[in-house]
N, C-alpha and C. Protein backbone atom coordinates (compact mmCIF):
# COMPACT_ATOMS: atom_id res chain seq x y z
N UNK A 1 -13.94 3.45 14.18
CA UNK A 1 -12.90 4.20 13.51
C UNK A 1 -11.74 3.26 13.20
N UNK A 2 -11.27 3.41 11.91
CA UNK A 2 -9.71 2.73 11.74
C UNK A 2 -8.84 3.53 11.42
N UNK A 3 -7.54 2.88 11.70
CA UNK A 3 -6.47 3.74 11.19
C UNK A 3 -5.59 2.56 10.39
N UNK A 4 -5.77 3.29 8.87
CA UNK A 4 -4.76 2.56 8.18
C UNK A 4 -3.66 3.14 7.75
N UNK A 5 -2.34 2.52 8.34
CA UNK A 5 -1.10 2.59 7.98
C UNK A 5 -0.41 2.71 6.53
N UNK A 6 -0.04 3.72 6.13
CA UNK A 6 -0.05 3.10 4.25
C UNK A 6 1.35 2.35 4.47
N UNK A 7 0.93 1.09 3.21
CA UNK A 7 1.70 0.02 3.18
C UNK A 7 2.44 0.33 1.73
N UNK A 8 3.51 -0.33 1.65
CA UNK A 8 4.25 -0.03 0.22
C UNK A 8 4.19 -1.52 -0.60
N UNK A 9 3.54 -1.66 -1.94
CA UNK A 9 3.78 -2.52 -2.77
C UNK A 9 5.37 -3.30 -3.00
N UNK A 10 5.46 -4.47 -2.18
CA UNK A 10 6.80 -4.80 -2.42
C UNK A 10 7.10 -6.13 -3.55
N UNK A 11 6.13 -7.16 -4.12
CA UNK A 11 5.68 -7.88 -4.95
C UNK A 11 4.11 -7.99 -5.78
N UNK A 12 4.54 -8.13 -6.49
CA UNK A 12 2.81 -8.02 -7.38
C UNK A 12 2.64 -9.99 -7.81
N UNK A 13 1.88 -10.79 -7.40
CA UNK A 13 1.40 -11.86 -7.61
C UNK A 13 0.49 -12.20 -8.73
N UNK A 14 0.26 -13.38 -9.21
CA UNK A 14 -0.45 -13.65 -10.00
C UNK A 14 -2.29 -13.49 -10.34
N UNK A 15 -2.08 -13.80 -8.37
CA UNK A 15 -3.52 -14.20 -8.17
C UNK A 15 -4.08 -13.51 -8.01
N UNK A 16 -4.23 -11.83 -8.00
CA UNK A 16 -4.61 -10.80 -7.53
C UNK A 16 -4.28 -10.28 -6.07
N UNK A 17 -3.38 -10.84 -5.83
CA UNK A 17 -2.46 -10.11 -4.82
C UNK A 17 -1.54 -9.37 -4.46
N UNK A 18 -0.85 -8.71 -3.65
CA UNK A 18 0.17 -8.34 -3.42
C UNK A 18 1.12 -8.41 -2.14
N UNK A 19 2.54 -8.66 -1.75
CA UNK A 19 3.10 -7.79 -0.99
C UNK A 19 3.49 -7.03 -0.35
N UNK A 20 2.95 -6.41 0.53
CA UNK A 20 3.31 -5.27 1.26
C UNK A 20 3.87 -5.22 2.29
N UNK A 21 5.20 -4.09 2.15
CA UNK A 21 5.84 -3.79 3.28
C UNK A 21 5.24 -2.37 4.16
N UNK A 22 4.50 -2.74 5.58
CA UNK A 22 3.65 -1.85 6.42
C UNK A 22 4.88 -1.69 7.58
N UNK A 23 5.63 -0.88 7.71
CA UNK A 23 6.33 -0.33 9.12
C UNK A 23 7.27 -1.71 9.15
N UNK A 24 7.82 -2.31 7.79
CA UNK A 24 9.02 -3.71 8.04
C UNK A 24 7.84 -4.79 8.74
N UNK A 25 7.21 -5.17 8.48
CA UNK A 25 6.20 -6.18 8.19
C UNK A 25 5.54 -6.55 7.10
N UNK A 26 5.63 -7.91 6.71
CA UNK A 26 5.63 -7.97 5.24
C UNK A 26 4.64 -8.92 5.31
N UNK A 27 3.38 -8.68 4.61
CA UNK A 27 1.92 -9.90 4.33
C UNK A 27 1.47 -9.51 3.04
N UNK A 28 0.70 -10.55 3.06
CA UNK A 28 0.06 -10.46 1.52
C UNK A 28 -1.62 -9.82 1.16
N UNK A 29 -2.10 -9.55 0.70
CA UNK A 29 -3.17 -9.16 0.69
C UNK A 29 -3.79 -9.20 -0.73
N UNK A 30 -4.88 -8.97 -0.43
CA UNK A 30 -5.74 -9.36 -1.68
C UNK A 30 -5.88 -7.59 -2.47
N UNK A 31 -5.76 -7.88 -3.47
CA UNK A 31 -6.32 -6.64 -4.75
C UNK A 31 -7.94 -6.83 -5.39
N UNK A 32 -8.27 -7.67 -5.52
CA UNK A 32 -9.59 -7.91 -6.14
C UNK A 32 -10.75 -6.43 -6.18
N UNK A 33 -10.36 -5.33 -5.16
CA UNK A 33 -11.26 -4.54 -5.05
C UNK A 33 -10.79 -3.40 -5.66
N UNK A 34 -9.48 -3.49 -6.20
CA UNK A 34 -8.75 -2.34 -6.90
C UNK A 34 -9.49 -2.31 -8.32
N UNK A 35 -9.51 -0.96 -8.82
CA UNK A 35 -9.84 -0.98 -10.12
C UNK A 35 -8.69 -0.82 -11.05
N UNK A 36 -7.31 -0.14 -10.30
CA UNK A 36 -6.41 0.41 -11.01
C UNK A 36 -5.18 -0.58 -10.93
N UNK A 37 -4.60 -0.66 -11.87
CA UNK A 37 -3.10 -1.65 -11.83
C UNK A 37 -2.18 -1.02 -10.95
N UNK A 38 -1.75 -1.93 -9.89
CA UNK A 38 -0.53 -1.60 -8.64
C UNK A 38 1.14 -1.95 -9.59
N UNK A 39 1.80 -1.16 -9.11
CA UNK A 39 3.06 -1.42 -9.63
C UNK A 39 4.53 -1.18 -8.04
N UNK A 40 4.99 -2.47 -8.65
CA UNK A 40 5.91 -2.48 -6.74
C UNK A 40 6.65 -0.73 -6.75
N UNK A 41 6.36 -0.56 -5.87
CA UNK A 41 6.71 0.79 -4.77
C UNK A 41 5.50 1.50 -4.91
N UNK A 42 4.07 1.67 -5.42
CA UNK A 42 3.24 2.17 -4.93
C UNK A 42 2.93 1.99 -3.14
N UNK A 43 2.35 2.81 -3.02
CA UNK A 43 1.82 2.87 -1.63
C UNK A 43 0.14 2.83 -1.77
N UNK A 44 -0.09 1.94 -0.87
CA UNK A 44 -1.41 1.71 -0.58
C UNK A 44 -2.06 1.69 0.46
N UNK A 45 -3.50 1.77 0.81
CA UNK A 45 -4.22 1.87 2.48
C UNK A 45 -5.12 0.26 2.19
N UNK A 46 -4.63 -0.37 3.47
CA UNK A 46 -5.28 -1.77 3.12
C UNK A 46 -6.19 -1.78 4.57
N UNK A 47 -7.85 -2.45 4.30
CA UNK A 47 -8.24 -2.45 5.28
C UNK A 47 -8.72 -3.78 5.44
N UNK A 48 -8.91 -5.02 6.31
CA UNK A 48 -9.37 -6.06 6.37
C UNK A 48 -8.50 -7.40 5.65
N UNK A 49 -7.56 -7.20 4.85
CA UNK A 49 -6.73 -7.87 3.98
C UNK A 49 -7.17 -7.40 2.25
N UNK A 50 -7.90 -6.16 2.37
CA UNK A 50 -7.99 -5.99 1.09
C UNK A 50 -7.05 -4.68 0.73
N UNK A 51 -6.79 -4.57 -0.43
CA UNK A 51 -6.48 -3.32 -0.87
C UNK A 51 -6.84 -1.93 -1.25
N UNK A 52 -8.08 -0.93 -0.23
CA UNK A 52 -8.32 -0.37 -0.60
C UNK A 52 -8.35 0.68 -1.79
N UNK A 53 -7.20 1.46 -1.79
CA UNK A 53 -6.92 2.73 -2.73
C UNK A 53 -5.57 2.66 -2.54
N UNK A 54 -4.98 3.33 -3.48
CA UNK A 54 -3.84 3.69 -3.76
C UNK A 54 -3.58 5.28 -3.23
N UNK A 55 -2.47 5.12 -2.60
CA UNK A 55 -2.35 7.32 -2.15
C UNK A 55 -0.64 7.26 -2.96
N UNK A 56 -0.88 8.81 -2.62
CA UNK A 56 0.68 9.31 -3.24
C UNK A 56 1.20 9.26 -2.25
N UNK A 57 2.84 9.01 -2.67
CA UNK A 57 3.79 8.83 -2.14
C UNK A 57 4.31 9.58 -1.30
N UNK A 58 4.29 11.16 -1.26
CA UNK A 58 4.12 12.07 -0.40
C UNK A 58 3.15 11.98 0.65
N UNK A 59 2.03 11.97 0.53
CA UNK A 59 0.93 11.69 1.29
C UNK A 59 1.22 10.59 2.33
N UNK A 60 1.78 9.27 1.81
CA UNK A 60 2.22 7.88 2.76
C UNK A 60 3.04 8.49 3.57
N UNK A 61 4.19 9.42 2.74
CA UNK A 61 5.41 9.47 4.12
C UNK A 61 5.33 10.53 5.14
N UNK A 62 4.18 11.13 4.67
CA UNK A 62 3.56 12.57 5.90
C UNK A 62 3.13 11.35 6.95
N UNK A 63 2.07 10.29 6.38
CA UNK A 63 1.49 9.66 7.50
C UNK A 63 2.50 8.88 8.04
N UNK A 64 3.58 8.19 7.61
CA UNK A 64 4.20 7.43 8.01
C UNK A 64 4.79 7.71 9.21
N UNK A 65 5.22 9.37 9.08
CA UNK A 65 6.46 10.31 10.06
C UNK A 65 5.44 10.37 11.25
N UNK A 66 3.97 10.75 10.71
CA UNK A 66 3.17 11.30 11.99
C UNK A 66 3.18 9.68 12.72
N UNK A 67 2.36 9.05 12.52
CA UNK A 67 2.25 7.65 13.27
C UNK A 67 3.78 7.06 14.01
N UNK A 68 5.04 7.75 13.13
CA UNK A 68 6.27 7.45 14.31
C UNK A 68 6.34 8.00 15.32
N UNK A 69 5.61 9.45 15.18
CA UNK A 69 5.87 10.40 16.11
C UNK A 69 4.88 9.98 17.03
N UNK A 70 3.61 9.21 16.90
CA UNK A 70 2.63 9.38 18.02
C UNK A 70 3.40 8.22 18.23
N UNK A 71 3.66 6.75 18.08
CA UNK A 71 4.61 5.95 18.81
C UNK A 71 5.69 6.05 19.70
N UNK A 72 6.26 7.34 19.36
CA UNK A 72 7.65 8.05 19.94
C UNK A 72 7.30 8.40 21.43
N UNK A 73 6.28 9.19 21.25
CA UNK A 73 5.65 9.72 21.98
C UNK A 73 4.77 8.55 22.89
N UNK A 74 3.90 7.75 22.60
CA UNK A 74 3.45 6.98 23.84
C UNK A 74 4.41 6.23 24.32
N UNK A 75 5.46 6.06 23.60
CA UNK A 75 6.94 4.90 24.70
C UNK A 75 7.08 5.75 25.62
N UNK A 76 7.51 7.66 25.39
CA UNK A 76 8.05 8.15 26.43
C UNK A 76 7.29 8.37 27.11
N UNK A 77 5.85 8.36 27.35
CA UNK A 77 4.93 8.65 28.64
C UNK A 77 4.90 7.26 29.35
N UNK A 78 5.47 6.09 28.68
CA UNK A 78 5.42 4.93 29.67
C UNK A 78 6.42 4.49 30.35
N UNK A 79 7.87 5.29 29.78
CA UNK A 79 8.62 5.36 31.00
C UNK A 79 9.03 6.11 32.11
């Protein structure tokens, strides 16, 4: 099972890459498997260093809130 974080398009590169900012972590990743043109502030699900699919923007920040909340939540059971 994986869980991918959606990442936000923060530069678009020459080489078929991109930028992404994942939770204020910023790497590059490859597009080659996209069919569709990325434009910076899309949101995307990247798995392996590739760029899977593109999701809506609504959709990213539902997941974004939930994955804070399960983080929120395992700090306070460890103190």
């Amino acid at each position: 099972m994986c869980l991918s974080v959606p990442s936000k398009v923060v530069e678009i590169h020459d080489d078929m890459s991109v930028t992404v900012d994942t939770l204020g972590v910023r790497r590059r990743v490859s597009c080659h498997l996209m069919a569709e043109p990325l434009s910076v502030g899309d949101f995307v699900l990247i798995h392996i260093g590739f760029v899977m699919n593109k999701i809506d923007e609504k959709d990213a920040q539902q997941s974004l809130e939930l994955y804070q909340e399960i983080v929120t939540k395992m700090q306070l059971e460890t103190e």
